[in-house]
C-alpha atoms as a PDB file:
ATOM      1  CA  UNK A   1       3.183-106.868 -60.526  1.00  0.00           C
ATOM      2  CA  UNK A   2       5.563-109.158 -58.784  1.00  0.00           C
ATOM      3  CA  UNK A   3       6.776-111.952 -60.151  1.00  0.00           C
ATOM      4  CA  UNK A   4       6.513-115.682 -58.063  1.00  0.00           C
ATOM      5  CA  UNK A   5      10.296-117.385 -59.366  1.00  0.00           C
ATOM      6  CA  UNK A   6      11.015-120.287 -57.586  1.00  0.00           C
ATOM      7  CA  UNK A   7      14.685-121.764 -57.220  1.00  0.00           C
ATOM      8  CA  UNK A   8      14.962-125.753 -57.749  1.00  0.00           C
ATOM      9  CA  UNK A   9      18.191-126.406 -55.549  1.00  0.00           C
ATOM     10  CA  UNK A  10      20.287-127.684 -52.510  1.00  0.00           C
ATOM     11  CA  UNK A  11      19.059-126.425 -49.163  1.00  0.00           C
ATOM     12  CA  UNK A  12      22.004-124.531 -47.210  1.00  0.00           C
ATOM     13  CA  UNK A  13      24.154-125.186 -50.454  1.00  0.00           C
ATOM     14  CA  UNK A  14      25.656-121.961 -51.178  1.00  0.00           C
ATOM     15  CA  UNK A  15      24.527-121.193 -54.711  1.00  0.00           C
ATOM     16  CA  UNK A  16      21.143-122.334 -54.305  1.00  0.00           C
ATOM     17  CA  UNK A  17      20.397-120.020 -51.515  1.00  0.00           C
ATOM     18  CA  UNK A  18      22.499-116.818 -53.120  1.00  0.00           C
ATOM     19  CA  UNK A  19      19.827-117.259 -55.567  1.00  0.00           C
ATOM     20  CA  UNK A  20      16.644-117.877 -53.718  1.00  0.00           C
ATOM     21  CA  UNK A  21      17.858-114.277 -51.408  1.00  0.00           C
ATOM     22  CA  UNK A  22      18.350-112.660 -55.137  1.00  0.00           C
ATOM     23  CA  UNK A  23      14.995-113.091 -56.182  1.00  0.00           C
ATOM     24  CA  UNK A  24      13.876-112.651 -52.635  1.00  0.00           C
ATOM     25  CA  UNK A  25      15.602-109.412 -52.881  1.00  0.00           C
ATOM     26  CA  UNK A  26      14.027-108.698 -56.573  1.00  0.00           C
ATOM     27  CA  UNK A  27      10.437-110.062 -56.525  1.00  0.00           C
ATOM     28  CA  UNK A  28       9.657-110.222 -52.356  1.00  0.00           C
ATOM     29  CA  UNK A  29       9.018-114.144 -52.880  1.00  0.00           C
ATOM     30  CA  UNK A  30      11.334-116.580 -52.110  1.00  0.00           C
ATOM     31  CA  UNK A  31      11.255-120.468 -52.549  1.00  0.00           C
ATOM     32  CA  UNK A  32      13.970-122.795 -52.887  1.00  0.00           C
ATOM     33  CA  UNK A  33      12.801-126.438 -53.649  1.00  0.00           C
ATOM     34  CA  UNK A  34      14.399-129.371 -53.025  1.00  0.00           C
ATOM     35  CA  UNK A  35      13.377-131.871 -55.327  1.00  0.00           C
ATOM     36  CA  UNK A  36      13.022-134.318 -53.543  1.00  0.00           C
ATOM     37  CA  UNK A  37       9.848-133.332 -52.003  1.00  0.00           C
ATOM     38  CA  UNK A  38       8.378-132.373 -55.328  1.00  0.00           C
ATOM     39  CA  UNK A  39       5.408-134.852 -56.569  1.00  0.00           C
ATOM     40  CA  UNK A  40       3.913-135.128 -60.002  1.00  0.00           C
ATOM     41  CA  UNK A  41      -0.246-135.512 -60.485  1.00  0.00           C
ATOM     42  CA  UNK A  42      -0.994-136.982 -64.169  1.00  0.00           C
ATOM     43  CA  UNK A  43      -4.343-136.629 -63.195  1.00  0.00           C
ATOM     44  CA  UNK A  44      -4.098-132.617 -62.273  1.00  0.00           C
ATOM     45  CA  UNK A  45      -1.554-132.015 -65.084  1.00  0.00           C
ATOM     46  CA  UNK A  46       0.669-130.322 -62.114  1.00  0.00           C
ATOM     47  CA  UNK A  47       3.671-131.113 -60.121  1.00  0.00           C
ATOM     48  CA  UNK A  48       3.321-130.085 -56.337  1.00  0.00           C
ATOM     49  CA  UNK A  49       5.910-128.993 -54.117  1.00  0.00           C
ATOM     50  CA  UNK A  50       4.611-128.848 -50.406  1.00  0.00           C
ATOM     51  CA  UNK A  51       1.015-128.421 -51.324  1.00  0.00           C
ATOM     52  CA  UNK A  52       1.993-125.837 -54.141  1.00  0.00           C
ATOM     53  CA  UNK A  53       1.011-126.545 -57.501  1.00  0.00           C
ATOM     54  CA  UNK A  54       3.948-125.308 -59.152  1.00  0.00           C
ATOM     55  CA  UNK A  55       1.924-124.400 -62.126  1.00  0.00           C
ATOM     56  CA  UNK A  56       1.012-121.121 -60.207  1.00  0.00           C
ATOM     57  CA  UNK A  57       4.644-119.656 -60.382  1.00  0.00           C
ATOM     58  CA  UNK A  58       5.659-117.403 -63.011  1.00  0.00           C
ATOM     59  CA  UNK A  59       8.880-119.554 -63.477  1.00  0.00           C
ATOM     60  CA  UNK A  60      11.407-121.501 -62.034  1.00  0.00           C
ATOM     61  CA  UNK A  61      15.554-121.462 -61.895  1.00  0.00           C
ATOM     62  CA  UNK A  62      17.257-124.911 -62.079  1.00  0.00           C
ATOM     63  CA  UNK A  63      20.398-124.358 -59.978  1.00  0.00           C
ATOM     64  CA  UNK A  64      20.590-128.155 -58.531  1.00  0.00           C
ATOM     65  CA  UNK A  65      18.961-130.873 -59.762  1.00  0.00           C
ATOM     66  CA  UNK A  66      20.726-132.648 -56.560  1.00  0.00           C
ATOM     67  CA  UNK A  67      23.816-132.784 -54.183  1.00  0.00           C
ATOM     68  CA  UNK A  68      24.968-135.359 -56.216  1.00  0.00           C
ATOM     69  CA  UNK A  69      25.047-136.213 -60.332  1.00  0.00           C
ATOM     70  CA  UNK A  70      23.481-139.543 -60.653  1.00  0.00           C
ATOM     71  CA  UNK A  71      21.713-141.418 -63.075  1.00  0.00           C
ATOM     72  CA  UNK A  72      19.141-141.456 -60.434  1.00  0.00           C
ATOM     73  CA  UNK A  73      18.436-138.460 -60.350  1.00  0.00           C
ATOM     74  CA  UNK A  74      17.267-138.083 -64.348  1.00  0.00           C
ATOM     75  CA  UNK A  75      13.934-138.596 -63.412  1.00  0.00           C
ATOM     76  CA  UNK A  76      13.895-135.151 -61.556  1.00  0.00           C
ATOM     77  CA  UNK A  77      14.420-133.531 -64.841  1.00  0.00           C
ATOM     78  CA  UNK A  78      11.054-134.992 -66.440  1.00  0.00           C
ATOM     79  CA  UNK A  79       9.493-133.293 -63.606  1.00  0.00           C
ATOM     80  CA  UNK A  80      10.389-129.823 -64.886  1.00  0.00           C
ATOM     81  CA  UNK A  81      10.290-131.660 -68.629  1.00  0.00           C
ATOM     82  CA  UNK A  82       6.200-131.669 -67.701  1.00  0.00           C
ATOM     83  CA  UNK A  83       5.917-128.254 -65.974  1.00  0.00           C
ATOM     84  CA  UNK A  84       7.649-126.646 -68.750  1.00  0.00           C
ATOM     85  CA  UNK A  85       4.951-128.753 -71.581  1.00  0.00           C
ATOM     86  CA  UNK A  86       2.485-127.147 -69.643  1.00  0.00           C
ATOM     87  CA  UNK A  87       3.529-123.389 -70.346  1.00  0.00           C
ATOM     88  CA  UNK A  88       5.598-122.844 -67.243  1.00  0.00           C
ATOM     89  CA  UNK A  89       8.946-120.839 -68.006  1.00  0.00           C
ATOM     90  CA  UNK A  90      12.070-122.776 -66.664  1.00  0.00           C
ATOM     91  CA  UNK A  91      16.003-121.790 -66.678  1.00  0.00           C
ATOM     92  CA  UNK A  92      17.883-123.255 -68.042  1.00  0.00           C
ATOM     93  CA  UNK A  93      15.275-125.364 -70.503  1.00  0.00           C
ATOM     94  CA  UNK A  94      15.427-128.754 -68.450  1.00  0.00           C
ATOM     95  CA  UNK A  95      15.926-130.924 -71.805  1.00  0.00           C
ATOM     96  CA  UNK A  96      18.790-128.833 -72.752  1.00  0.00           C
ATOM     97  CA  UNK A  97      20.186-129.464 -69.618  1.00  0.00           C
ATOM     98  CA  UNK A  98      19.698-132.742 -69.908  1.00  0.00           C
ATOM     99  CA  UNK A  99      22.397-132.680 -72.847  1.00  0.00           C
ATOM    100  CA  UNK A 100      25.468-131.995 -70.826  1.00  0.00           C
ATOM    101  CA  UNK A 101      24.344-133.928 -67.519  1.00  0.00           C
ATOM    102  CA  UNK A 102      26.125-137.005 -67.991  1.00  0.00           C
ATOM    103  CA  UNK A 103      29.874-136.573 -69.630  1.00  0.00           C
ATOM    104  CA  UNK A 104      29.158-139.171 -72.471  1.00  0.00           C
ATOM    105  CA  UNK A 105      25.991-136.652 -73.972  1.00  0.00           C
ATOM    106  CA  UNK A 106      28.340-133.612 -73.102  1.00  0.00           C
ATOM    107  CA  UNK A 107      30.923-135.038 -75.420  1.00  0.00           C
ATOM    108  CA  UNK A 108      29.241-136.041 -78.007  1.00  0.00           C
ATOM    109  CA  UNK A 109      27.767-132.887 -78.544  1.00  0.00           C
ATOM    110  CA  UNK A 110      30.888-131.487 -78.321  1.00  0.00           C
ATOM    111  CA  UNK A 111      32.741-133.648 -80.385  1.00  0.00           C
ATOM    112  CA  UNK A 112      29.962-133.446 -83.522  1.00  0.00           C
ATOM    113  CA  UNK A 113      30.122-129.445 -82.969  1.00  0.00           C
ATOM    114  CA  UNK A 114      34.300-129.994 -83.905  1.00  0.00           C
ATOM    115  CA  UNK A 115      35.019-128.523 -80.355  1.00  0.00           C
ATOM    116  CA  UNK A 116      38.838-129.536 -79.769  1.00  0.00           C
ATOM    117  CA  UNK A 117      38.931-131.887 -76.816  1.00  0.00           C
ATOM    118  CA  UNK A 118      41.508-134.328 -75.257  1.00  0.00           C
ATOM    119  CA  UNK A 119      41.671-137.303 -76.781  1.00  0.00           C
ATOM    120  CA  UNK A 120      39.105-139.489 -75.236  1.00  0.00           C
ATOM    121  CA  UNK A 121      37.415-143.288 -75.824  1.00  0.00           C
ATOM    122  CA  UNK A 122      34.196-144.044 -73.979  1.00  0.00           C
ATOM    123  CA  UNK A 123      33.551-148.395 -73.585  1.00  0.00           C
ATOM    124  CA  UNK A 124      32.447-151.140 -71.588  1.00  0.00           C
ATOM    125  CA  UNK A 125      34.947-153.385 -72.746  1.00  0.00           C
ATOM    126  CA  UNK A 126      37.703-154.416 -70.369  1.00  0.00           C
ATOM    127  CA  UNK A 127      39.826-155.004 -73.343  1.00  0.00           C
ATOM    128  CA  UNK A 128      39.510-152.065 -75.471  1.00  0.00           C
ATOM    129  CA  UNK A 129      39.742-149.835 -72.138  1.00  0.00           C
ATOM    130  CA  UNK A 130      43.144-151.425 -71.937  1.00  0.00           C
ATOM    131  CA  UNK A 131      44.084-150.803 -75.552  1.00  0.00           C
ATOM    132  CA  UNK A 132      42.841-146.938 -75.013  1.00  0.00           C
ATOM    133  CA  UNK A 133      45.286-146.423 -71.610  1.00  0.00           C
ATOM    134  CA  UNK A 134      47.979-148.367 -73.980  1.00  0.00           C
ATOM    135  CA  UNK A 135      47.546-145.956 -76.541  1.00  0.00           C
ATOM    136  CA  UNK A 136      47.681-142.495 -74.163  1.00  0.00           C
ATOM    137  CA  UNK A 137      50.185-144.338 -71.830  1.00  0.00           C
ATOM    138  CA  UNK A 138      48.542-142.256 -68.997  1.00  0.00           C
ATOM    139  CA  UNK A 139      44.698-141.254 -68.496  1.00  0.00           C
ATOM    140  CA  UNK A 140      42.043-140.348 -66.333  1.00  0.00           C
ATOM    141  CA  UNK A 141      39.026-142.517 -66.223  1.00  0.00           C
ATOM    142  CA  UNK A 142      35.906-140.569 -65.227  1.00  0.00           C
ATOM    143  CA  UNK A 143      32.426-141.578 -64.271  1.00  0.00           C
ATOM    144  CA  UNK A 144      29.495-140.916 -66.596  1.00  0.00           C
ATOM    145  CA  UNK A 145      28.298-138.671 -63.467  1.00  0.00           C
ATOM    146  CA  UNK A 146      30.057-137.240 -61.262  1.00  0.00           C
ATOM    147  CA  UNK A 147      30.980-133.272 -60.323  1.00  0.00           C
ATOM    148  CA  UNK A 148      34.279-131.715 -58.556  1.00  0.00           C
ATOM    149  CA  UNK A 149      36.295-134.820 -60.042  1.00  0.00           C
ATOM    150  CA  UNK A 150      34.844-137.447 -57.606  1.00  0.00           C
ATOM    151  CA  UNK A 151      34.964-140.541 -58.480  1.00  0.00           C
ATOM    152  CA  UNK A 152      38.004-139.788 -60.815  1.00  0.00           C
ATOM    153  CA  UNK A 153      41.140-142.353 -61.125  1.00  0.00           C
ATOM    154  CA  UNK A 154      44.254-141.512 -62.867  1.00  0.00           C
ATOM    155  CA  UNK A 155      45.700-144.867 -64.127  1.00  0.00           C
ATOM    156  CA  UNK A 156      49.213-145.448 -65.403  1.00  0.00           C
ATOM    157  CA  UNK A 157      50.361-147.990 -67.593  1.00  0.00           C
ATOM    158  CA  UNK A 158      53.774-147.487 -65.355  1.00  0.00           C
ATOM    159  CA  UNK A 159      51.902-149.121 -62.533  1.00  0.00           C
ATOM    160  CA  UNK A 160      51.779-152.893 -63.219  1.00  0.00           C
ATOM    161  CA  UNK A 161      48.500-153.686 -62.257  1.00  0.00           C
ATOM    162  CA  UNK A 162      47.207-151.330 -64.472  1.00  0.00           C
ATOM    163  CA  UNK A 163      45.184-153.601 -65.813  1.00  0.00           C
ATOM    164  CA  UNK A 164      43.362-154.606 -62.547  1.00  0.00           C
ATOM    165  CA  UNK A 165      42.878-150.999 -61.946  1.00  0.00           C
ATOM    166  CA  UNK A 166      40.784-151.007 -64.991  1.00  0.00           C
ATOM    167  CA  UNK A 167      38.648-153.575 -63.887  1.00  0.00           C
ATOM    168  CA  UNK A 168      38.181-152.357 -60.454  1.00  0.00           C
ATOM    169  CA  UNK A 169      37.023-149.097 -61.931  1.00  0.00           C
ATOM    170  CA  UNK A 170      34.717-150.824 -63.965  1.00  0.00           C
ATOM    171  CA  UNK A 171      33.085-152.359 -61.568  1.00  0.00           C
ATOM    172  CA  UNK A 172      31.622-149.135 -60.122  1.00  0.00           C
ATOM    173  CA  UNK A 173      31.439-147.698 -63.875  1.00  0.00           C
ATOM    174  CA  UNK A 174      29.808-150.473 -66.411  1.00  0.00           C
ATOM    175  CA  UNK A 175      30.862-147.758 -69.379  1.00  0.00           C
ATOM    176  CA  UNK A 176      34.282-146.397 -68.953  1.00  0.00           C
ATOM    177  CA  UNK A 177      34.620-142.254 -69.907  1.00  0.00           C
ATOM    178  CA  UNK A 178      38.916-142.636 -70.781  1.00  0.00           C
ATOM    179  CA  UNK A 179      40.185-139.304 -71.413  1.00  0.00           C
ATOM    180  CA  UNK A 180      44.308-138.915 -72.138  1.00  0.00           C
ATOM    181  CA  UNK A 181      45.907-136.718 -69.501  1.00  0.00           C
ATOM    182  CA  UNK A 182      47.089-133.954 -70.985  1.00  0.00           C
ATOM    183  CA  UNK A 183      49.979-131.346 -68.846  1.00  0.00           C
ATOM    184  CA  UNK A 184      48.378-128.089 -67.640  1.00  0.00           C
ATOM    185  CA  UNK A 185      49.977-124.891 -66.604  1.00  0.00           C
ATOM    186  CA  UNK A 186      48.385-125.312 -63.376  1.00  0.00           C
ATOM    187  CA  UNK A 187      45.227-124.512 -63.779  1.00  0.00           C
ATOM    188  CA  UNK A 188      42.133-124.517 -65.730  1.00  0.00           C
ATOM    189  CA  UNK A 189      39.330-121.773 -66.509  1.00  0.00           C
ATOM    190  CA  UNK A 190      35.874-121.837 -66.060  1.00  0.00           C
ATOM    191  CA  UNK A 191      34.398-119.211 -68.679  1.00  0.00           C
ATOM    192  CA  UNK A 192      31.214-117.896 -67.889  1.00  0.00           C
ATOM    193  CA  UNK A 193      27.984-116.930 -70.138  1.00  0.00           C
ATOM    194  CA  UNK A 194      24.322-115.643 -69.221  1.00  0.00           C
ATOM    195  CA  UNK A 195      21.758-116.141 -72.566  1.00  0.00           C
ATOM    196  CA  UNK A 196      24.864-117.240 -74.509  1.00  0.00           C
ATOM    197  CA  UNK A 197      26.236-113.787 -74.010  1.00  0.00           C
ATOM    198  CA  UNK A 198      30.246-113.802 -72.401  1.00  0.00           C
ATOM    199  CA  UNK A 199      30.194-112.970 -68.396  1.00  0.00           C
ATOM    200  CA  UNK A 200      33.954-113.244 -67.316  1.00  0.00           C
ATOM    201  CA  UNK A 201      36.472-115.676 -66.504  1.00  0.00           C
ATOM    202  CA  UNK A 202      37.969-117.491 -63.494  1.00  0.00           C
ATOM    203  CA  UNK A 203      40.535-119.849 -63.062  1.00  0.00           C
ATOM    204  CA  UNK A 204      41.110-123.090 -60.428  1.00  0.00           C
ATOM    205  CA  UNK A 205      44.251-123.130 -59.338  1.00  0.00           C
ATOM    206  CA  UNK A 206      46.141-126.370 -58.405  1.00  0.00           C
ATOM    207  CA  UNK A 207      47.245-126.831 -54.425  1.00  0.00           C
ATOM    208  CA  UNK A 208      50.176-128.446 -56.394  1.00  0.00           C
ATOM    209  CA  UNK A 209      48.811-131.817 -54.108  1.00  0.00           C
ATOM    210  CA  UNK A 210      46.550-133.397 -56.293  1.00  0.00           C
ATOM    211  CA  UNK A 211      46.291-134.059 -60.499  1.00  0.00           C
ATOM    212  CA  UNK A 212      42.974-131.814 -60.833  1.00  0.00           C
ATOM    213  CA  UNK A 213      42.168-128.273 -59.659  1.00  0.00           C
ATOM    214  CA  UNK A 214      38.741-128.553 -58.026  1.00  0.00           C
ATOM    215  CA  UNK A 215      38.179-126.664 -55.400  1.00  0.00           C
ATOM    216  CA  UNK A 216      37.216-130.459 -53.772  1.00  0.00           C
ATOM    217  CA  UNK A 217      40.846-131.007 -53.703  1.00  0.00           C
ATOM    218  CA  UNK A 218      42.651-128.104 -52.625  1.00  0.00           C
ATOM    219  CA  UNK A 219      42.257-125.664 -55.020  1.00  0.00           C
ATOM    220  CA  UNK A 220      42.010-121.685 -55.377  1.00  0.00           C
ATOM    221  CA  UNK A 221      40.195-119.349 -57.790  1.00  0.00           C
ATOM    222  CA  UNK A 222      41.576-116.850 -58.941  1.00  0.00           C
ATOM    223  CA  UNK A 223      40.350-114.387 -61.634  1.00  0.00           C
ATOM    224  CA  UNK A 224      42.022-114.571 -65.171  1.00  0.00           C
ATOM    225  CA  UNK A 225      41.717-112.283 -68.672  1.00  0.00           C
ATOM    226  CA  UNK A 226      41.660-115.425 -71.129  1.00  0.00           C
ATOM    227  CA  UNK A 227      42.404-114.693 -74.695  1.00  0.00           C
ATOM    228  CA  UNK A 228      39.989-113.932 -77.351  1.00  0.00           C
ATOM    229  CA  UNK A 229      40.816-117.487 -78.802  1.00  0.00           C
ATOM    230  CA  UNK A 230      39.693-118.925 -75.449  1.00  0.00           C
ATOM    231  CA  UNK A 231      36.335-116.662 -74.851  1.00  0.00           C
ATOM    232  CA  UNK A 232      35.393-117.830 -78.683  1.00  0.00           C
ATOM    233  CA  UNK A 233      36.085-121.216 -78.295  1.00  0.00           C
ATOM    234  CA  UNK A 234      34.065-121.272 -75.149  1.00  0.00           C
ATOM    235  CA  UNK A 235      31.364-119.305 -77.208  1.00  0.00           C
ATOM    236  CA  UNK A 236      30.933-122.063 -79.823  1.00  0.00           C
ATOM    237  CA  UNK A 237      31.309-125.066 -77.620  1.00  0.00           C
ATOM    238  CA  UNK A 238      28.353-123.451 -74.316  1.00  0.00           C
ATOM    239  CA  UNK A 239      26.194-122.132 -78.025  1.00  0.00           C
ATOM    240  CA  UNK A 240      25.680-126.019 -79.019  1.00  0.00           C
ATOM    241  CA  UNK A 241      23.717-126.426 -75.699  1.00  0.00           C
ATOM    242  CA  UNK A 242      21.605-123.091 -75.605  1.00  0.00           C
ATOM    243  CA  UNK A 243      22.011-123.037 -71.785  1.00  0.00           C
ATOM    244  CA  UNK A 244      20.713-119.981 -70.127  1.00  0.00           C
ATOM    245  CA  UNK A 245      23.457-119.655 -67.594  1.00  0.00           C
ATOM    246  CA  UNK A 246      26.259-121.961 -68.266  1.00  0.00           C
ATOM    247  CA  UNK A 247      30.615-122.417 -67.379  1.00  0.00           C
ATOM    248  CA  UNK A 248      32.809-123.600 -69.783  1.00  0.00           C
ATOM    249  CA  UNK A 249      35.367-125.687 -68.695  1.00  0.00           C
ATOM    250  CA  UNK A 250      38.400-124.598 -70.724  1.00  0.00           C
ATOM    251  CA  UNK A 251      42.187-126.066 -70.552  1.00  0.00           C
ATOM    252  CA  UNK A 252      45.273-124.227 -71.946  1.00  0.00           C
ATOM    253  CA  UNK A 253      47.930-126.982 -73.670  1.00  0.00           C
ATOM    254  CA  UNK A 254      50.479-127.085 -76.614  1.00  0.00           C
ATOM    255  CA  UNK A 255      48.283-127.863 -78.808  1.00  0.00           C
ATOM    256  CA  UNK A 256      46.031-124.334 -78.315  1.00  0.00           C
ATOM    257  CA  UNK A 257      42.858-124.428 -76.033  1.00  0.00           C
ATOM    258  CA  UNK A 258      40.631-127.449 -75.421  1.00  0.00           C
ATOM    259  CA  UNK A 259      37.241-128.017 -73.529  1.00  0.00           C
ATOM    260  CA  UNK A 260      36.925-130.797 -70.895  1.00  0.00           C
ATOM    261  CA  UNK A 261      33.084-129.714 -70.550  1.00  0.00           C
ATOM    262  CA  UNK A 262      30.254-127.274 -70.472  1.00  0.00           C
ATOM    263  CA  UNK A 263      28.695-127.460 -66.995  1.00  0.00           C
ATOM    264  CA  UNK A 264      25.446-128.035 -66.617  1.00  0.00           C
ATOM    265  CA  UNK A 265      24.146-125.737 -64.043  1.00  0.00           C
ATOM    266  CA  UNK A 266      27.341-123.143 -64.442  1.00  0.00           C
ATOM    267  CA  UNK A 267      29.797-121.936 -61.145  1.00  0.00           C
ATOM    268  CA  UNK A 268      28.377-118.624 -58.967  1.00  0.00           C
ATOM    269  CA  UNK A 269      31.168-119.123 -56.244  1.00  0.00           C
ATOM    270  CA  UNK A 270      34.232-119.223 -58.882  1.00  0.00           C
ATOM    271  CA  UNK A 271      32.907-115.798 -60.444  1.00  0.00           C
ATOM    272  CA  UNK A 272      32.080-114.230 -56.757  1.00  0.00           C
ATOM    273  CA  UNK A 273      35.418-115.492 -55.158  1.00  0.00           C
ATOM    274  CA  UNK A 274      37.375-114.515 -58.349  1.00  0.00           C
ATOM    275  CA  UNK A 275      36.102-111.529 -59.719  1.00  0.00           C
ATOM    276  CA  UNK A 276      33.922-110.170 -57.386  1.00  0.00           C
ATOM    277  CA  UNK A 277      31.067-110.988 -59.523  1.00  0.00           C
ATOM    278  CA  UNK A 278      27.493-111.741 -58.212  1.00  0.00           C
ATOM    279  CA  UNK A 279      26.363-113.920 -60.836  1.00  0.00           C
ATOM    280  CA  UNK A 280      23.367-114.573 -58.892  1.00  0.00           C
ATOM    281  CA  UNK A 281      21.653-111.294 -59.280  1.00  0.00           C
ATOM    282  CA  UNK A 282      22.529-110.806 -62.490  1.00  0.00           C
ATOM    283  CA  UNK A 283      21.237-114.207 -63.909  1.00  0.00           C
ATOM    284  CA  UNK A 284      17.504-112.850 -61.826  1.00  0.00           C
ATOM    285  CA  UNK A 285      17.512-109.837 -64.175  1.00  0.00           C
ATOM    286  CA  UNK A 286      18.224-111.813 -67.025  1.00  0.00           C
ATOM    287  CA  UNK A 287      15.016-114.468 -65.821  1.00  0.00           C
ATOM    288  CA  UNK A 288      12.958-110.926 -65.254  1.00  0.00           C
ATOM    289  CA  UNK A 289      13.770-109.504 -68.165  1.00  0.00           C
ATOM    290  CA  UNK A 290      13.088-112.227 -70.753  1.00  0.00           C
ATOM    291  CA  UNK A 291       9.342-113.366 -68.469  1.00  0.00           C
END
């Protein structure tokens, strides 16, 4: 008997609909919902997605919880939260999701497993944000959510209105995420695992125009054999959040290997683009397989 898997994701957004087509192409039932649409009944113990009660699927894929990470946009993961406490199957568990969504909950999981990161001091206070970019002389302030390094600032204490930058930043981000830039070689790594089991590896390459490698600002992917060092330190850090399909975001300094994050939702275009790797189908026989 077929199985009825529906894909929570972005319309037209290129992961989202390489997965809907691979369960299409699986299970001869496709459905990719965009959560905004979706409606929860307390009365009917169901959440409905265009007349659906969802409660009839067999499961459901979280690819996208939106186009955008916002504290907004939480709410959508109660949603699932519900469908799941009411025996529906759901990849990656939405509450373990939930753990890595915002960077302050990503790090602190990280940090209390002992995964090496860069240094990194997370405040609302004007003043001890300015003590922290004292300290690291030079550091990237990051929103709490935010994906492709939007929203990012690198502030100096060369520039001398550092100090205003700060504020201005804070204005827009209440709690400050201050992380000391560290040197790369040039790129970083996204390391990929299905059911906590290792996938591959791909790196984003810098356009050698901007401070980060996103793919948002001009970089490439390119595959990339890390070293067994790497693929177990990305082992430990994506095995404190139990995610069924997850990216580790892994940089190479002096200092041996550190973790700026585990993503989420994980990368299907970095593994295609890179390695030739359709991450897509294989994560729907993994969801098959373990129904």
């Amino acid at each position: 008997m077929m199985k009825k898997i529906a894909v929570i994701g972005t319309p037209d957004g290129w992961s989202s609909e390489r997965l809907a087509d691979a369960v299409a192409e699986k299970t001869n039932f496709r459905l990719l919902i965009d959560m905004q649409e979706v409606y929860l009944d307390c009365a009917k113990q169901t959440v409905f997605y265009n007349g659906l009660d969802l409660r009839s699927l067999d499961a459901i894929i979280v690819k996208k919880i939106s186009t955008e990470y916002s504290l907004e946009y939480t709410e959508r993961f109660h949603h699932l939260i519900f469908l799941k406490k009411m025996g529906l199957k759901v990849f990656s568990d939405p509450e373990k999701i939930l753990n890595c969504y915002d960077r302050m909950s990503g790090t602190l999981t990280l940090r209390a497993g002992n995964i090496p990161m860069p240094e990194t001091v997370i405040t609302e206070n004007l003043e001890s944000a300015v003590e922290a970019l004292e300290k690291f002389e030079i550091a990237v302030f990051k929103p709490l959510y935010s994906t492709k390094a939007r929203g990012m600032k690198m502030i100096s204490v060369k520039d001398e209105h550092y100090k205003s930058a700060i504020r201005r930043f804070s204005e827009e981000n209440p709690t400050m995420y201050i992380q000391k830039k560290i040197e790369i070689p040039g790129h970083d790594l996204g390391v990929a695992f299905i059911g906590g089991q290792y996938l591959a590896t791909y790196a984003r390459v810098s356009s050698g125009k901007s401070w980060n490698t996103t793919i948002y600002s001009g970089g490439k992917y390119s595959a990339y054999q890390p070293s067994q060092e790497i693929i177990d330190l990305a082992h430990k850090a994506q095995a404190l959040f139990g995610l069924d399909f997850t990216s580790v975001d892994v940089v190479e300094t002096t200092e041996g290997p550190m973790v700026f994050e585990v993503s989420a939702f994980g990368g299907f275009r970095g593994l295609y683009e890179a390695n030739g790797i359709d991450a897509a189908r294989l994560y729907v026989d993994y969801v098959l397989k373990n129904l």
